[in-house]
C-alpha atoms as a PDB file:
ATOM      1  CA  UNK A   1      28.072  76.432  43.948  1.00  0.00           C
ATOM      2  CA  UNK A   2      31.623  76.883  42.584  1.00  0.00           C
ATOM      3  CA  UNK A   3      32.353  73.314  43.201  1.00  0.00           C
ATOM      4  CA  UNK A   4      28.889  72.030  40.755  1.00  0.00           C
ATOM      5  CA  UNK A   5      29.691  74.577  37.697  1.00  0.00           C
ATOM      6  CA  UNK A   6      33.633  72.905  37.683  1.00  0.00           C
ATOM      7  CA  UNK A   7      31.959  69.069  37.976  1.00  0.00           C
ATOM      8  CA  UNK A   8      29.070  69.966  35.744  1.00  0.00           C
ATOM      9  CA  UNK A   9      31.968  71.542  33.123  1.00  0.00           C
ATOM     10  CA  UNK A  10      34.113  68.899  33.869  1.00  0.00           C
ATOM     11  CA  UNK A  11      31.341  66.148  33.166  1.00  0.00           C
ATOM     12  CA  UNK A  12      30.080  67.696  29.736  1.00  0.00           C
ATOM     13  CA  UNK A  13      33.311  67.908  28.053  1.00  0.00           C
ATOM     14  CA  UNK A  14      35.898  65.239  30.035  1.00  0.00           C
ATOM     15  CA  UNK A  15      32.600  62.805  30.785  1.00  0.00           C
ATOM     16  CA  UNK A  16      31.527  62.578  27.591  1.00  0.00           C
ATOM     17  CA  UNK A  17      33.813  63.251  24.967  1.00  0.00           C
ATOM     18  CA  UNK A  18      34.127  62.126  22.294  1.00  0.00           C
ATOM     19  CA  UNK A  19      30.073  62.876  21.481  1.00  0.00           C
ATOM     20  CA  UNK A  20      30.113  60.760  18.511  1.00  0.00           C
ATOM     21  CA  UNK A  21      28.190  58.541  17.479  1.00  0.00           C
ATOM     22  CA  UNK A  22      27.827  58.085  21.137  1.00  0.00           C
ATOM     23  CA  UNK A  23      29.000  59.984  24.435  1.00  0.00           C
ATOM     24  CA  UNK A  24      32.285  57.475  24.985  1.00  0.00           C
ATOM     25  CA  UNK A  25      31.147  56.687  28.252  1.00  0.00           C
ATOM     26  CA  UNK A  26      28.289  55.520  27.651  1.00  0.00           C
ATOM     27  CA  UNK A  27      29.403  52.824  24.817  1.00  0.00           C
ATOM     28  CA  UNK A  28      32.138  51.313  27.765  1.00  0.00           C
ATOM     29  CA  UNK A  29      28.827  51.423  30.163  1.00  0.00           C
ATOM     30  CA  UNK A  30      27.157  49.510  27.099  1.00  0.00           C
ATOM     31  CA  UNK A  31      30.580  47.335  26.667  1.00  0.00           C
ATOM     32  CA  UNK A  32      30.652  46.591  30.850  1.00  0.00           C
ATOM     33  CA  UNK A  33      27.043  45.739  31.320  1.00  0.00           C
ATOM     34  CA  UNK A  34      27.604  43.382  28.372  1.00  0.00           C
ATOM     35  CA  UNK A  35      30.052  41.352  30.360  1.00  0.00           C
ATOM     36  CA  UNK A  36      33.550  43.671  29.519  1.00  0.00           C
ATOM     37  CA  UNK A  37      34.483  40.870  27.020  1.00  0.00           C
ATOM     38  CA  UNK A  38      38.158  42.049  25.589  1.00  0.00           C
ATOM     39  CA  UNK A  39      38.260  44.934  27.944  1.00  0.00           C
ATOM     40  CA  UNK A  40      41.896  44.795  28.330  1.00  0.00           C
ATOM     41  CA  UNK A  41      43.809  47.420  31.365  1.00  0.00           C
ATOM     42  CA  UNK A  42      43.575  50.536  28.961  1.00  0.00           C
ATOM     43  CA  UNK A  43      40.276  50.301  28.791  1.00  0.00           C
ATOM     44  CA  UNK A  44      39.028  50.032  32.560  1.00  0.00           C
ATOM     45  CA  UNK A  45      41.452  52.769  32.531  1.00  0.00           C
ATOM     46  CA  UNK A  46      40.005  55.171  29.922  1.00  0.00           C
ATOM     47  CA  UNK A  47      36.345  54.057  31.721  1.00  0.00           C
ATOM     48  CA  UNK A  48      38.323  55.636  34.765  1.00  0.00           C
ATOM     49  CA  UNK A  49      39.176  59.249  33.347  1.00  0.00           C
ATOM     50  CA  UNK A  50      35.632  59.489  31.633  1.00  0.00           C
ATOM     51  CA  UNK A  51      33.757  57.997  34.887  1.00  0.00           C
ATOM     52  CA  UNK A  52      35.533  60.060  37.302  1.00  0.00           C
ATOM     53  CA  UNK A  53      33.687  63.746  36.869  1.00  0.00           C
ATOM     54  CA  UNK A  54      30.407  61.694  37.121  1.00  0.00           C
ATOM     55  CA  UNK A  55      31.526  59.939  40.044  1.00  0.00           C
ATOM     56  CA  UNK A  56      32.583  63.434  41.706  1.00  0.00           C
ATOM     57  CA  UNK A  57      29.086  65.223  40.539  1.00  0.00           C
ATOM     58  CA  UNK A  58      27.747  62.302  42.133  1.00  0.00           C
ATOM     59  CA  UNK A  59      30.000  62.347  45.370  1.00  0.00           C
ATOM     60  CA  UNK A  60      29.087  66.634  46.151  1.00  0.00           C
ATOM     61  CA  UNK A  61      25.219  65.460  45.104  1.00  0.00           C
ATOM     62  CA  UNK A  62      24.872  62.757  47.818  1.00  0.00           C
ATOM     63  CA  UNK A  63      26.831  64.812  50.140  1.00  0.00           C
ATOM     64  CA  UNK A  64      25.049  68.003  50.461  1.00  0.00           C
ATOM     65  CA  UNK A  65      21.614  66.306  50.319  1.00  0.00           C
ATOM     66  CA  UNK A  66      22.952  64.377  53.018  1.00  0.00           C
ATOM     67  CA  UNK A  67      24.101  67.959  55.337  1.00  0.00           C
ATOM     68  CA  UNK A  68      20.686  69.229  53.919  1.00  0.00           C
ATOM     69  CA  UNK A  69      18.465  66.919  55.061  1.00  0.00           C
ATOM     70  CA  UNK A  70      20.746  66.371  58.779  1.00  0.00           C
ATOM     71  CA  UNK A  71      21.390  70.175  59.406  1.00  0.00           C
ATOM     72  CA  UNK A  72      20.622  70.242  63.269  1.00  0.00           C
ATOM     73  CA  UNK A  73      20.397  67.297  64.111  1.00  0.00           C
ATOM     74  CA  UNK A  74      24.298  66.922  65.219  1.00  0.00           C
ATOM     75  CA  UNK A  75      25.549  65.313  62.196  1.00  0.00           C
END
């Protein structure tokens, strides 16, 4: 449970700040999925830093579903 309140923390304040206008990861989502036209190597990296507690959160998610739902079964 530890693990979850340090991603969750970790995702509200690293994942999305700065909150305005817009969460910041969500306007270099907005900027990728629009083709990443300009995007130059600081960019992908700043996507990086703000991407990576979501990608973690995501990572300990799929993960302990995964034990959850194979608990027995010799996975």
């Amino acid at each position: 449970m530890k693990k979850y309140l340090l991603t969750l923390l970790a995702c509200l304040t690293l994942g999305l700040a700065p909150y305005y206008p817009e969460p910041h990861i969500v306007g270099k989502l907005r900027w990728i999925a629009g083709g990443a036209n300009g995007m130059g190597l600081i960019d992908w990296w700043d996507t990086l830093q703000h991407g990576a507690p979501w990608a973690f959160l995501l990572f300990f998610l799929l993960n302990d579903t995964r034990k959850w739902l194979f608990r027995g079964h010799g996975a």
